[in-house]
C-alpha atoms as a PDB file:
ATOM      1  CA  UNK A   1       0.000   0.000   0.000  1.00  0.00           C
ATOM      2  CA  UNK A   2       1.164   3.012  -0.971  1.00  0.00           C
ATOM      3  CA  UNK A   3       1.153   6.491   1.313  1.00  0.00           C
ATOM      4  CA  UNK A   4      -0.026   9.041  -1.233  1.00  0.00           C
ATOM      5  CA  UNK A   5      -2.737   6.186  -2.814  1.00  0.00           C
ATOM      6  CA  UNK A   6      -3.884   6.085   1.350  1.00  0.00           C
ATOM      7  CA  UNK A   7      -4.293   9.348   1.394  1.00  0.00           C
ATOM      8  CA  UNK A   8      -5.850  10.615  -1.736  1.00  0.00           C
ATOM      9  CA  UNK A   9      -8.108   7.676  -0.699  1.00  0.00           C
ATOM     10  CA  UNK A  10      -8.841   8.940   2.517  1.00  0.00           C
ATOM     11  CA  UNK A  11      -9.521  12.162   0.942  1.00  0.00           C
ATOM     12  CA  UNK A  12     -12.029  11.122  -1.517  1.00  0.00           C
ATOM     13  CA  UNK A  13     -13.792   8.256   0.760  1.00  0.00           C
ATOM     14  CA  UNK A  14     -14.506  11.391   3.397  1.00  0.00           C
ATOM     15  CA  UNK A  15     -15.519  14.217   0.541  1.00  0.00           C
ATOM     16  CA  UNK A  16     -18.325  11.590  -0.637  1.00  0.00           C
ATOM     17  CA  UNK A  17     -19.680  10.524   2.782  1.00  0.00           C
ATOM     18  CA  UNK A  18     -19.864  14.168   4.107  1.00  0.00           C
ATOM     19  CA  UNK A  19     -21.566  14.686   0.576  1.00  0.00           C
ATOM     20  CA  UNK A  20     -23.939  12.272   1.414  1.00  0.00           C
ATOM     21  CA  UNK A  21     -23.422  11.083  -2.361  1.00  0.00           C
ATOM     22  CA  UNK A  22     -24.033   7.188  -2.004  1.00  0.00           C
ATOM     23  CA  UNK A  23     -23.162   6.490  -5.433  1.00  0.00           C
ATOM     24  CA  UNK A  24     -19.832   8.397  -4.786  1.00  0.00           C
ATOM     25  CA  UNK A  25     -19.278   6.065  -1.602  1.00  0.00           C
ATOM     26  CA  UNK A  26     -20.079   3.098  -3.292  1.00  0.00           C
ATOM     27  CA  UNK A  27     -17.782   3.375  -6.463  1.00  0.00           C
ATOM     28  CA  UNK A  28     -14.979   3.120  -3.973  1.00  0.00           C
ATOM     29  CA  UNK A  29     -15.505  -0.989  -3.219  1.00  0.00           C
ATOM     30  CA  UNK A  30     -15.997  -3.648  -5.365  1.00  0.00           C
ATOM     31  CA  UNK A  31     -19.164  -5.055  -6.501  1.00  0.00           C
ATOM     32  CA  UNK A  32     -18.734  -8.386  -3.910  1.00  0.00           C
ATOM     33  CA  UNK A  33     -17.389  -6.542  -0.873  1.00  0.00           C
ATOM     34  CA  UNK A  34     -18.486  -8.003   2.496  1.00  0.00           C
ATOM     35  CA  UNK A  35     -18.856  -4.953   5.088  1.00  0.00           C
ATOM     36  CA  UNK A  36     -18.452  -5.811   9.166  1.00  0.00           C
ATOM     37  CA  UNK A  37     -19.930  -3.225  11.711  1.00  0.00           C
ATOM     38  CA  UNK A  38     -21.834  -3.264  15.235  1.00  0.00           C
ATOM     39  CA  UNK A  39     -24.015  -1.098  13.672  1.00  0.00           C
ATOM     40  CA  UNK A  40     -25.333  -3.314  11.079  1.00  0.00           C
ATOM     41  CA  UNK A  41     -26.378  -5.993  14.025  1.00  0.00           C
ATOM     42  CA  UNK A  42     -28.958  -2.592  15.237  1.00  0.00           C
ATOM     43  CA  UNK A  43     -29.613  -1.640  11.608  1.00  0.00           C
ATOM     44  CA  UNK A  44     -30.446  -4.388   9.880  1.00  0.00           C
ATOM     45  CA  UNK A  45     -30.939  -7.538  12.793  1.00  0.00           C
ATOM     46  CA  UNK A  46     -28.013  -9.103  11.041  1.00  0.00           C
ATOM     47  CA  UNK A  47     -26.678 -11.365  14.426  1.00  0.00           C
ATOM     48  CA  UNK A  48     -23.622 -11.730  12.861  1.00  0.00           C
ATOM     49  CA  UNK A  49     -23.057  -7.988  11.642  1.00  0.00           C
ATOM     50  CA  UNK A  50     -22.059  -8.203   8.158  1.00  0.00           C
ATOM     51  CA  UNK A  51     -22.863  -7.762   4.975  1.00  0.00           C
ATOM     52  CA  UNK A  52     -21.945  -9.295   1.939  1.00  0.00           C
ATOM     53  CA  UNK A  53     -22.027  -7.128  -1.972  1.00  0.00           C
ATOM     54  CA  UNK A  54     -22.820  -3.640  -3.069  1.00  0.00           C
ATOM     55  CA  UNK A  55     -26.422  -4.067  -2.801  1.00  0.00           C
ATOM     56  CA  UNK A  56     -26.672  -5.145   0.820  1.00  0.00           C
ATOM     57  CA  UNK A  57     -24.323  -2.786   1.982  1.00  0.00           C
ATOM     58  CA  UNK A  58     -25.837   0.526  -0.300  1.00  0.00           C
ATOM     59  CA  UNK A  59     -29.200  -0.188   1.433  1.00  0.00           C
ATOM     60  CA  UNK A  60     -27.798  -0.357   4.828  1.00  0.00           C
ATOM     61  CA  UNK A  61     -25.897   2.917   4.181  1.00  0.00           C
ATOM     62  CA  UNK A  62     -28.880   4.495   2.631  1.00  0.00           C
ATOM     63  CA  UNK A  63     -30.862   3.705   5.600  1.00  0.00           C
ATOM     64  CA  UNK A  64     -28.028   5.214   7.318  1.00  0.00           C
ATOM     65  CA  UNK A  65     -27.847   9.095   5.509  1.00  0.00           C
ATOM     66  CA  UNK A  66     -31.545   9.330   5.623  1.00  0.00           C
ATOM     67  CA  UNK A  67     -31.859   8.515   9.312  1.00  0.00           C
ATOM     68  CA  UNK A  68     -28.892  10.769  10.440  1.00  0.00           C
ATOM     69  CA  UNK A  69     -29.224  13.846   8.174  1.00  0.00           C
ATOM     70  CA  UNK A  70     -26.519  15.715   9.478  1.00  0.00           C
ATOM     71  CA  UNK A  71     -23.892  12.577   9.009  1.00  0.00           C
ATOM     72  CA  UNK A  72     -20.460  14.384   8.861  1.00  0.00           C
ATOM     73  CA  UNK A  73     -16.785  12.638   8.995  1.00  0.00           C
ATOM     74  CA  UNK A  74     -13.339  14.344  10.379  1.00  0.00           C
ATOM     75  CA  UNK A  75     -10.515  12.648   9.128  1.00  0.00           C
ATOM     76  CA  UNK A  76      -8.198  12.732  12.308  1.00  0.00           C
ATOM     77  CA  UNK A  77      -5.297  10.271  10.725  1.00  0.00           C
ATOM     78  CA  UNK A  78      -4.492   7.579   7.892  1.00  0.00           C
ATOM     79  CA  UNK A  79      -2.572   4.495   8.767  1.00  0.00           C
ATOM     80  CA  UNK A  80      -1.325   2.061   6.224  1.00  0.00           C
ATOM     81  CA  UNK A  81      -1.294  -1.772   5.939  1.00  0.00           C
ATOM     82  CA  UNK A  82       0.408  -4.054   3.431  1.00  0.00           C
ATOM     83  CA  UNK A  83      -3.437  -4.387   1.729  1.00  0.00           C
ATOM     84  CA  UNK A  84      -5.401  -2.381   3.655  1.00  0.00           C
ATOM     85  CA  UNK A  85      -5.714   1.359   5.573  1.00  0.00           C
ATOM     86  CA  UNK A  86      -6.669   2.293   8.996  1.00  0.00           C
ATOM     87  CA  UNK A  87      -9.279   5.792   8.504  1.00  0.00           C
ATOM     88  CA  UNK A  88      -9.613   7.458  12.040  1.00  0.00           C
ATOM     89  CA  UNK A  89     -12.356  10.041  12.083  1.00  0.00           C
ATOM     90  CA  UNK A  90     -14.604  11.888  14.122  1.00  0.00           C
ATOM     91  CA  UNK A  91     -18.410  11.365  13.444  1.00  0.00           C
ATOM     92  CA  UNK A  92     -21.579  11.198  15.297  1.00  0.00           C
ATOM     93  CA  UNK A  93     -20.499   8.426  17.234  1.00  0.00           C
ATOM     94  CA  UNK A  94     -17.294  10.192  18.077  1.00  0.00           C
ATOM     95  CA  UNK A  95     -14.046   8.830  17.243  1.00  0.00           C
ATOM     96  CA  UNK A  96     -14.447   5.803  14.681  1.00  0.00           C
ATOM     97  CA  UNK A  97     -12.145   3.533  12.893  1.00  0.00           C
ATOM     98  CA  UNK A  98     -12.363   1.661   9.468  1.00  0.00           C
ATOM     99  CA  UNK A  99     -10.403  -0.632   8.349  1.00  0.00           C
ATOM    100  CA  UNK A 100     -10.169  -1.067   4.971  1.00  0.00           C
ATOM    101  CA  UNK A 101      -8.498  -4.201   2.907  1.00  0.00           C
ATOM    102  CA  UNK A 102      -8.131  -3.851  -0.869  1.00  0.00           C
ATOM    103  CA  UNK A 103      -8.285  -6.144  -3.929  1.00  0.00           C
ATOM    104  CA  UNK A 104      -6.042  -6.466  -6.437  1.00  0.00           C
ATOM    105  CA  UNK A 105      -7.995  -3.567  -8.111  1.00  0.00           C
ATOM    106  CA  UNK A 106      -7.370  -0.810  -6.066  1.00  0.00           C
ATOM    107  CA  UNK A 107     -10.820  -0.926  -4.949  1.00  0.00           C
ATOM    108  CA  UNK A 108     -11.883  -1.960  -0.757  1.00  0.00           C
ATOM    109  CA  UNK A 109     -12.828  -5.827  -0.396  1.00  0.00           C
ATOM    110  CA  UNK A 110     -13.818  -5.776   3.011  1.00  0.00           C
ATOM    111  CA  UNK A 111     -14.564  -3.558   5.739  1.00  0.00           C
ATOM    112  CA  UNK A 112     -14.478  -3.541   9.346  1.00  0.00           C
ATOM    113  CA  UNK A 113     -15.993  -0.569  11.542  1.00  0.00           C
ATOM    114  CA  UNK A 114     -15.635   0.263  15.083  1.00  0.00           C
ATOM    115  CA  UNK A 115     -16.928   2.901  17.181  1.00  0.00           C
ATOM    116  CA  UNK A 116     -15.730   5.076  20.480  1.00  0.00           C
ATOM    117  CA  UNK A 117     -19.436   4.762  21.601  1.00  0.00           C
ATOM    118  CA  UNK A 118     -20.825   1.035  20.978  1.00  0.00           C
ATOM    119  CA  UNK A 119     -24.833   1.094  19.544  1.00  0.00           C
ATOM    120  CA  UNK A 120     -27.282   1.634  21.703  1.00  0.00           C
END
């Protein structure tokens, strides 16, 4: 993984969120992409808490913007993996972490979420 490919990553992943443009979001994993989060155990009843393809995932997120209008990220820090990236931002929750493990296409695979302040 390269720094400046984390970054201008980073970049992009947080303009489109705090756009609230879920096409934007979505062009940044592939079509298969299995998504892991607390959150999606509240959301969706899922016991395990993922989610597996585009689909799934872009309905769970769109449940997401609609319900929390005001849905705004603050990048705090980037770390980088051999595969993958670590995004640290601020959000509703407060202080969140992705991780983020890429395919051979540049595009995210799989992704784990975890929150400062567990669902309620």
């Amino acid at each position: 993984m390269e720094k400046d490919f984390a970054g201008r990553f980073a970049k992009e992943w947080v303009e489109a969120w705090n756009a609230h443009d879920l096409e934007r979001v979505l062009k940044h994993y592939e079509d298969g992409f299995e998504m892991t989060s607390p959150l999606i155990v509240k959301v969706t009843g899922e016991p395990g808490g993922t989610l597996h393809g585009k689909a799934a995932v872009g309905a769970y997120w769109a449940k997401a913007l609609e319900a929390i209008p005001n849905l705004h990220f603050d990048l705090q820090n980037v770390l980088v993996g051999v595969n993958s990236i670590t995004l640290y931002y601020n959000g509703h929750r407060g202080l969140s972490a992705e991780v983020l493990y890429f395919g051979s296409d540049g595009k995210v695979a799989k992704a784990v979420a975890h929150y400062e302040s567990p669902p309620a």
